[in-house]
Protein backbone atom coordinates (compact mmCIF):
# COMPACT_ATOMS: atom_id res chain seq x y z
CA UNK A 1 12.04 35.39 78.67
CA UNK A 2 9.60 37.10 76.24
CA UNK A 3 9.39 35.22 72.82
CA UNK A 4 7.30 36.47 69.92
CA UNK A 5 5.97 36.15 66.30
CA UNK A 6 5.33 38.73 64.00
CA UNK A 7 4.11 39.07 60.40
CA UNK A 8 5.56 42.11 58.88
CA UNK A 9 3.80 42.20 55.45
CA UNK A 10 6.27 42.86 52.40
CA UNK A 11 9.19 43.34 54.87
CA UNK A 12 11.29 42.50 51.52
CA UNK A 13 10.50 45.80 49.88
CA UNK A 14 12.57 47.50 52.43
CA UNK A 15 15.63 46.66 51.19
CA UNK A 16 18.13 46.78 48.45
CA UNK A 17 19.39 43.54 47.57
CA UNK A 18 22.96 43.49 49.24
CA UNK A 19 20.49 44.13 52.45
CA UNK A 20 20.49 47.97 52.59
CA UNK A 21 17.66 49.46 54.31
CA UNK A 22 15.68 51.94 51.95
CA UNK A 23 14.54 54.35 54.52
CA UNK A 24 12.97 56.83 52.28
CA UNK A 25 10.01 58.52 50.56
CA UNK A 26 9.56 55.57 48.04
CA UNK A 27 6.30 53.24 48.02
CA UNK A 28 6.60 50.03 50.10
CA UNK A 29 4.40 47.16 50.05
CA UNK A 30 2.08 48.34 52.24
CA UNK A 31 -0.59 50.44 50.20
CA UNK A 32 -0.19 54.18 50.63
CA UNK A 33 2.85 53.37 53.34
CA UNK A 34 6.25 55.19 52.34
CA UNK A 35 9.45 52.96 52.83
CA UNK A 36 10.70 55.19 55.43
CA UNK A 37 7.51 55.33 56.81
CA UNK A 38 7.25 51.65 57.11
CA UNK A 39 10.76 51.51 58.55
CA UNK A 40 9.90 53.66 61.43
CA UNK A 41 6.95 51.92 62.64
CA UNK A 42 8.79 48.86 62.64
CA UNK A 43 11.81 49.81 64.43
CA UNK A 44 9.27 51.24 67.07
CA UNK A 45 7.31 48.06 67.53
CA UNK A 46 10.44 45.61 67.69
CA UNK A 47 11.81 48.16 70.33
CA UNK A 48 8.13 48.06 72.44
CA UNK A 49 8.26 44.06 71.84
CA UNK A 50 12.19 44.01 73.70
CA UNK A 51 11.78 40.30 72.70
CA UNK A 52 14.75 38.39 72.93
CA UNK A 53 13.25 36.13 70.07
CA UNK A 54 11.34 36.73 67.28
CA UNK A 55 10.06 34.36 64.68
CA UNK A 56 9.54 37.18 61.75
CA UNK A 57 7.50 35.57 59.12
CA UNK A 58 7.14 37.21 55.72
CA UNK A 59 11.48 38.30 56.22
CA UNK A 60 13.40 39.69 53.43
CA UNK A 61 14.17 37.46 50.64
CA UNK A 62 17.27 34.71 50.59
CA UNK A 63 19.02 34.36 47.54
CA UNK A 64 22.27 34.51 45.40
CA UNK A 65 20.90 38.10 44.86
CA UNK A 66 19.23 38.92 47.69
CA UNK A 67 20.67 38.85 51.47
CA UNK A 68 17.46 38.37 53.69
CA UNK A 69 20.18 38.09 56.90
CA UNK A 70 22.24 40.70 56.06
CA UNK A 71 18.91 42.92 56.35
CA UNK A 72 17.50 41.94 59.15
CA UNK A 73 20.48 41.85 61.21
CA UNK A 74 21.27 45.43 59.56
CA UNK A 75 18.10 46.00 60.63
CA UNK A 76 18.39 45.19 64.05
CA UNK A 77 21.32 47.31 64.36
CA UNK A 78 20.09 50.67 63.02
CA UNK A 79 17.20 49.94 65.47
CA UNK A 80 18.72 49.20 68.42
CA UNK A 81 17.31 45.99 69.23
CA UNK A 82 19.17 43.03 71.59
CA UNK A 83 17.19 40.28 69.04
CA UNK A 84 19.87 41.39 66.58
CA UNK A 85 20.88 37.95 64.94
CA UNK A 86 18.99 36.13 62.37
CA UNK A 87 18.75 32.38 61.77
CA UNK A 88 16.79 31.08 58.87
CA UNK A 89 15.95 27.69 57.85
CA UNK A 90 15.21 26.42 54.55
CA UNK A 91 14.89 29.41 51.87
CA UNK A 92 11.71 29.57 49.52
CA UNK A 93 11.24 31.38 46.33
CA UNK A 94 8.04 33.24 47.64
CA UNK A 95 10.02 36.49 48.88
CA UNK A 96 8.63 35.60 52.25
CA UNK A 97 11.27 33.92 54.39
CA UNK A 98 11.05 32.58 57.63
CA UNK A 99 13.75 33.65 59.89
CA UNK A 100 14.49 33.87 63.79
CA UNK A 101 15.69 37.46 65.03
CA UNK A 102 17.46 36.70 68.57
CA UNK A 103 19.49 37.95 71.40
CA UNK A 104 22.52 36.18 71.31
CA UNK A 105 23.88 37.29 74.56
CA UNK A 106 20.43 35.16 76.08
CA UNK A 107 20.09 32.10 73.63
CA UNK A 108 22.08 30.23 71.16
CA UNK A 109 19.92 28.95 68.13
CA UNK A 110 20.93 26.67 65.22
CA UNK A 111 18.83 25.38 62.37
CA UNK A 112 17.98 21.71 63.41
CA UNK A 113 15.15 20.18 60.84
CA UNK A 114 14.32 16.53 61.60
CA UNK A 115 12.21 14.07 59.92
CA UNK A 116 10.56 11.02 61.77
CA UNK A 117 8.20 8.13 60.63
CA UNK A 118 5.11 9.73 58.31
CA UNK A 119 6.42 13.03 58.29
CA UNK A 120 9.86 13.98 55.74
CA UNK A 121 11.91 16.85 56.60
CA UNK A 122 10.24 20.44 55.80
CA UNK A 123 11.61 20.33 52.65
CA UNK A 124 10.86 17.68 51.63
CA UNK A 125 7.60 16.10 49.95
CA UNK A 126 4.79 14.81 52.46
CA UNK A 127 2.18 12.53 50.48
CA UNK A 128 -1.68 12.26 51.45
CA UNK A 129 -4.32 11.54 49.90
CA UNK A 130 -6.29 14.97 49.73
CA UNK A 131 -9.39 13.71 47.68
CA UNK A 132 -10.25 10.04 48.77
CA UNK A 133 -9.76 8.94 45.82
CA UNK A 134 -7.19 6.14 47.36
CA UNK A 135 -4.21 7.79 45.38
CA UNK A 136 -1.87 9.75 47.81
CA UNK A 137 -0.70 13.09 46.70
CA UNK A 138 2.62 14.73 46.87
CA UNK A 139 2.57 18.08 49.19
CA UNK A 140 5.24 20.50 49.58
CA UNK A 141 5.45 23.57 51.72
CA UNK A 142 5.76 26.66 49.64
CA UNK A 143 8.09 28.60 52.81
CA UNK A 144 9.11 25.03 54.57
CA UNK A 145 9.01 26.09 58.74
CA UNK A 146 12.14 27.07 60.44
CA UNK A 147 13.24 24.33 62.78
CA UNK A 148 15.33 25.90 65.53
CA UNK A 149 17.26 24.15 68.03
CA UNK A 150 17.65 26.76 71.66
CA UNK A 151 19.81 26.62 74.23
CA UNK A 152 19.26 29.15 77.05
CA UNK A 153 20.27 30.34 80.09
CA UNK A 154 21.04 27.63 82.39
CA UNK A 155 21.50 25.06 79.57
CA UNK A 156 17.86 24.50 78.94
CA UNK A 157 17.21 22.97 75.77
CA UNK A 158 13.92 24.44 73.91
CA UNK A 159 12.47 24.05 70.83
CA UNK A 160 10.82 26.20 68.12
CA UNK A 161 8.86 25.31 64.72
CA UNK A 162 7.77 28.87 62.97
CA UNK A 163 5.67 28.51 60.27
CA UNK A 164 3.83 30.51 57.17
CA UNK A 165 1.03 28.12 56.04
CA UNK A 166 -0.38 27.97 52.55
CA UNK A 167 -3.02 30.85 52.25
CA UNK A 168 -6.60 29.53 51.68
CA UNK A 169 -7.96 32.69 49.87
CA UNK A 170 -8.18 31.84 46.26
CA UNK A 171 -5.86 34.06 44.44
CA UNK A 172 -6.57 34.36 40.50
CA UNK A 173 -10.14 33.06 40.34
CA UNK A 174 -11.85 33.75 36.95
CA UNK A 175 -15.78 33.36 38.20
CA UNK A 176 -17.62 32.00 41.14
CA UNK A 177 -17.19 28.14 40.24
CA UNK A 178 -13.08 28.56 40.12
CA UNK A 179 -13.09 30.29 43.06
CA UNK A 180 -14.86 27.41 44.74
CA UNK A 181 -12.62 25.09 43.46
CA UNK A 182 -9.44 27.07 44.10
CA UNK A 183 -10.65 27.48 47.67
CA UNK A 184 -11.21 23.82 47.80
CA UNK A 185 -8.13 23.09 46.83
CA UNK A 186 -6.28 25.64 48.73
CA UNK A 187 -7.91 24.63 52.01
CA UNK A 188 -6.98 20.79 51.18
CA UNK A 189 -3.18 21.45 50.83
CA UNK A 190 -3.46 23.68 54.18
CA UNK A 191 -5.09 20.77 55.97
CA UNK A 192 -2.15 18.55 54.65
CA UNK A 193 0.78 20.49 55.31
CA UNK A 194 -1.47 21.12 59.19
CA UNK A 195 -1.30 17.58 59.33
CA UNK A 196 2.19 16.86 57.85
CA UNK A 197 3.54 19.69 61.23
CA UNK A 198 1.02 17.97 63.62
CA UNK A 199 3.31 14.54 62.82
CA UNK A 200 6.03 16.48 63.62
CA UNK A 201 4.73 17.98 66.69
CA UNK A 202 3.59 14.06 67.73
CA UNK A 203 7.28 13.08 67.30
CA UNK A 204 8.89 15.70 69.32
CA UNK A 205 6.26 15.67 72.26
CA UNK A 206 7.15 11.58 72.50
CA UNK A 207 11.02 12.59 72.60
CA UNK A 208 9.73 14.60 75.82
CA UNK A 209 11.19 17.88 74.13
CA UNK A 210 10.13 21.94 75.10
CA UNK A 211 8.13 23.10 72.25
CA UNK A 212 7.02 26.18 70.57
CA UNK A 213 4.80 26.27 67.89
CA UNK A 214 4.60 29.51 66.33
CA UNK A 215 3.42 31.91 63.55
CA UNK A 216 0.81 32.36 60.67
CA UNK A 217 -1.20 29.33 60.44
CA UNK A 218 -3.50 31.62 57.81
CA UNK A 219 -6.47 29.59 59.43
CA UNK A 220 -8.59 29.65 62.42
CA UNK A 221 -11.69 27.84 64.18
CA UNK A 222 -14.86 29.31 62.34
CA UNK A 223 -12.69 31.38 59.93
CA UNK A 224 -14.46 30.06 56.71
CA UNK A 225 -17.78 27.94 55.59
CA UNK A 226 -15.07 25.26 54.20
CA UNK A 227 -14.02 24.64 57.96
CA UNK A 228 -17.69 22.58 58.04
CA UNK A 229 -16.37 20.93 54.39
CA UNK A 230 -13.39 19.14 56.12
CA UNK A 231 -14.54 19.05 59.73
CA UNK A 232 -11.73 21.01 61.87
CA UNK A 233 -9.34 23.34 61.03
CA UNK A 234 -5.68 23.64 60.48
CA UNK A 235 -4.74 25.18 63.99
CA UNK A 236 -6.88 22.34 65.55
CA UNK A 237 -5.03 19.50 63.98
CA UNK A 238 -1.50 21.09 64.89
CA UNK A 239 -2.78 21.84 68.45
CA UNK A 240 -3.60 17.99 68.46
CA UNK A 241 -7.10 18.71 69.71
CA UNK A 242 -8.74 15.60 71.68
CA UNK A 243 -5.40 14.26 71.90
CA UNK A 244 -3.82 13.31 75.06
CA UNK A 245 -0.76 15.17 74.21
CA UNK A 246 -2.37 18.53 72.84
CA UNK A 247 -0.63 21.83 72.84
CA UNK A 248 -1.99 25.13 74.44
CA UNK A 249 -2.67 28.52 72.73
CA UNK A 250 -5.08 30.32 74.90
CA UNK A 251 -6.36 32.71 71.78
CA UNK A 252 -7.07 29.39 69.78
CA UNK A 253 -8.78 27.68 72.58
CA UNK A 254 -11.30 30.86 72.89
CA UNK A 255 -11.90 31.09 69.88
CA UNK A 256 -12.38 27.49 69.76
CA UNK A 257 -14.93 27.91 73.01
CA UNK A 258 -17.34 30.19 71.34
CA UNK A 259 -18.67 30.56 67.82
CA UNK A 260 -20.62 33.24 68.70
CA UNK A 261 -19.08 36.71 70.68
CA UNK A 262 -16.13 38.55 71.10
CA UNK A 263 -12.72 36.78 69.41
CA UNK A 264 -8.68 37.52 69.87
CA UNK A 265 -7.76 39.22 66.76
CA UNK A 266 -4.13 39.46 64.94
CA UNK A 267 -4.63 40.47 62.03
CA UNK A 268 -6.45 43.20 60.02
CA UNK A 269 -7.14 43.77 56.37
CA UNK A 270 -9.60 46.48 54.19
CA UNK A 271 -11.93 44.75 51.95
CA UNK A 272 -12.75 47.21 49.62
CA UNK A 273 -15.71 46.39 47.67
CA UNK A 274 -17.74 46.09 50.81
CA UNK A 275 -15.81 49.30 52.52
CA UNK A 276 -14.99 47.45 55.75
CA UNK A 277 -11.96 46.09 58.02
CA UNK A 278 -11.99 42.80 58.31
CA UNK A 279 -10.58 41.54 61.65
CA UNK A 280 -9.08 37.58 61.84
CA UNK A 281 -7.24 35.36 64.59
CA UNK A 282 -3.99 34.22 62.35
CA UNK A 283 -1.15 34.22 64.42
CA UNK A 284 -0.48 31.69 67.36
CA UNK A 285 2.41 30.43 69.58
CA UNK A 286 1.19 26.87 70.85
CA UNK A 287 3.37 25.76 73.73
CA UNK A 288 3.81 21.64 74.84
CA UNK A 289 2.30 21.01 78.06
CA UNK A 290 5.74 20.83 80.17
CA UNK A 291 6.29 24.45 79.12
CA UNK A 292 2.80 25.12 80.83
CA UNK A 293 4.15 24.59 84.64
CA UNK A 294 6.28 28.03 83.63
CA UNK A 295 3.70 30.40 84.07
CA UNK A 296 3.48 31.60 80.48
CA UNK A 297 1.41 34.68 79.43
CA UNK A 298 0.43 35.95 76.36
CA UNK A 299 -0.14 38.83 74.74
CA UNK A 300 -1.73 40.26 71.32
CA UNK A 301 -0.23 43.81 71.12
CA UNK A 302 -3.41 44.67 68.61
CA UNK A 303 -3.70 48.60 68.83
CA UNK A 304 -7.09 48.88 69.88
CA UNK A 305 -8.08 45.80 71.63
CA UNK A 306 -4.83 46.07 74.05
CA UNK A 307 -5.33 49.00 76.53
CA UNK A 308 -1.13 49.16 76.98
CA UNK A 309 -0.94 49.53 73.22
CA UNK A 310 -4.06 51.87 72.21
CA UNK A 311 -3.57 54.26 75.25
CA UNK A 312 0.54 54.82 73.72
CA UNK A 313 -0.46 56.51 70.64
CA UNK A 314 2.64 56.65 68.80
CA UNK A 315 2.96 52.64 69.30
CA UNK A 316 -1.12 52.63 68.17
CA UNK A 317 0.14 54.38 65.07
CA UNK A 318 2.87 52.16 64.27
CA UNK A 319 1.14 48.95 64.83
CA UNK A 320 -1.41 50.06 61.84
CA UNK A 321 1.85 51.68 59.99
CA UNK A 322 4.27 48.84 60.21
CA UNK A 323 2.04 45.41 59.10
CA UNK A 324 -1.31 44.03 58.53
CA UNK A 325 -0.34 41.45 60.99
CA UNK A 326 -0.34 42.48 65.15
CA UNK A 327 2.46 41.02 66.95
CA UNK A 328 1.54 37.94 69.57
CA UNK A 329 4.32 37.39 72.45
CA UNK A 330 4.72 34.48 75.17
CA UNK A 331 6.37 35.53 78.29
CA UNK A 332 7.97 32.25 79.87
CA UNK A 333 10.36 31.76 83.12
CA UNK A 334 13.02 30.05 82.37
């Protein structure tokens, strides 16, 4: 079974709101990337992936005015994919859902959130106190993760939490000392809702449930100077690092390895005052440790680092084309 997660950055612009794709010569979100464009290089790389589940962070949009499922599943059909129903969880107001593409034939998913002792449902409010100043704080999640309940072949019961955590780069600073502060504060409340899924990991792993862990944690060992600030970093509190029960993401625990050298990369984005790409390690799928007796592999499909992917030139082309974000997927028995 090959499960995967991929950012596809504005995915939303893509469609009209009843869920139509706009395949055409229009911008999309992607700077200097035609819809239509955009719509091909996606529909190439979901066919290459052949997943038969997909956590797509960043989906269309869910509201009264918008139907996010209606386009992805729409979607999946005008691209020929088997992952071509769509679960999503909680909606958000961000225009970045978080929804499950699947092969229905192979699993059956449902949206299953649970809450447990110190940590609310996803949609809820989760309080900690962020500046020791003894007075907890109230933290939400801006996209609250998709809980999703599996059944597959055989009966096997598996579960996935995808997630889209808060963003740490600080968005609308007016001079150096707001940026500090917003950075501050932006790496605080992705510590706490890090913490808040790591309580939720905790619970399920005592249950003695199959876990999955999986998306854009927008963090990373040695990604920023404010990792030294707080002491770890997001991914390392939801991996449960030290912990007796800790999961496993080989890319993380590299990274985590070596401060200095070569890293796994999923992500890629041009900073243009300094003319450069600027290469980061984003996207994970932790596993719990009963799913590691399965033999899983994984795989960054980045289009220069992978030799499958850069020596197929039209996928190389629509890996850069479709996303900022690389797809990562886990290959499991089952």
């Amino acid at each position: 079974m090959r499960i995967a997660t991929y950012n596809v950055e504005w995915f939303n612009a893509l469609f009209a709101g009843d869920g139509t794709l706009l395949r055409d010569g229009a911008p999309s979100g992607r700077h200097g990337v035609t819809r239509g464009a955009q719509a091909d290089a996606l529909a190439r790389v979901f066919a290459a992936l052949d997943a038969d589940a997909v956590m797509v962070i960043e989906a269309p949009d869910i509201h009264r005015r918008h139907d996010g499922i209606a386009a992805l599943e729409g979607f999946a059909a005008w691209a020929g994919l088997r992952a071509r129903r769509a679960l999503a969880g909680f909606p958000n107001e961000t225009q970045q859902e978080i929804v499950l593409l699947h092969d229905p034939d192979v699993i059956s998913a449902r949206h299953d959130p649970r809450e447990s002792p110190g940590a609310p449902r996803f949609d809820g409010t989760f309080r900690i106190d962020l500046d020791s100043d003894a007075a907890p704080e109230p933290v939400r999640f801006s996209k609250p993760p998709l809980e999703a309940a599996l059944t597959l072949p055989g009966g096997q019961a598996l579960r996935l939490i995808g997630v889209h955590a808060k963003s740490k780069a600080p968005h609308g600073a007016r001079d150096a000392d707001h940026l500090m502060r917003l950075a501050i504060e932006n790496r605080r409340k992705q510590l706490a809702q890090c913490i808040w899924l790591r309580a939720r990991v905790a619970a399920h792993l005592e249950a003695g449930d199959s876990l999955i862990v999986l998306g854009d944690f927008n963090d990373g060992p040695g990604l920023d100077e404010y990792e030294r600030l707080f002491g770890r970093s997001g991914v390392e509190i939801v991996l449960g690092e030290g912990e007796a029960a800790a999961l496993h993401d080989p890319h993380a625990r590299q990274a985590l390895s070596q401060r200095i050298g070569a890293q796994p990369t999923t992500a890629r984005f041009w900073i243009e005052p300094e003319r450069r790409w600027l290469q980061a390690l984003l996207d994970y799928i932790m596993v719990s440790p009963d799913l590691m007796a399965r033999r899983p592999a994984w795989r960054i499909w980045h289009p220069f680092d992978d030799a499958a992917c850069y020596g197929d030139a039209a996928l190389r082309e629509a890996l850069l084309t479709a996303s900022d974000h690389f797809p990562v997927t886990l290959d499991i028995g089952v």
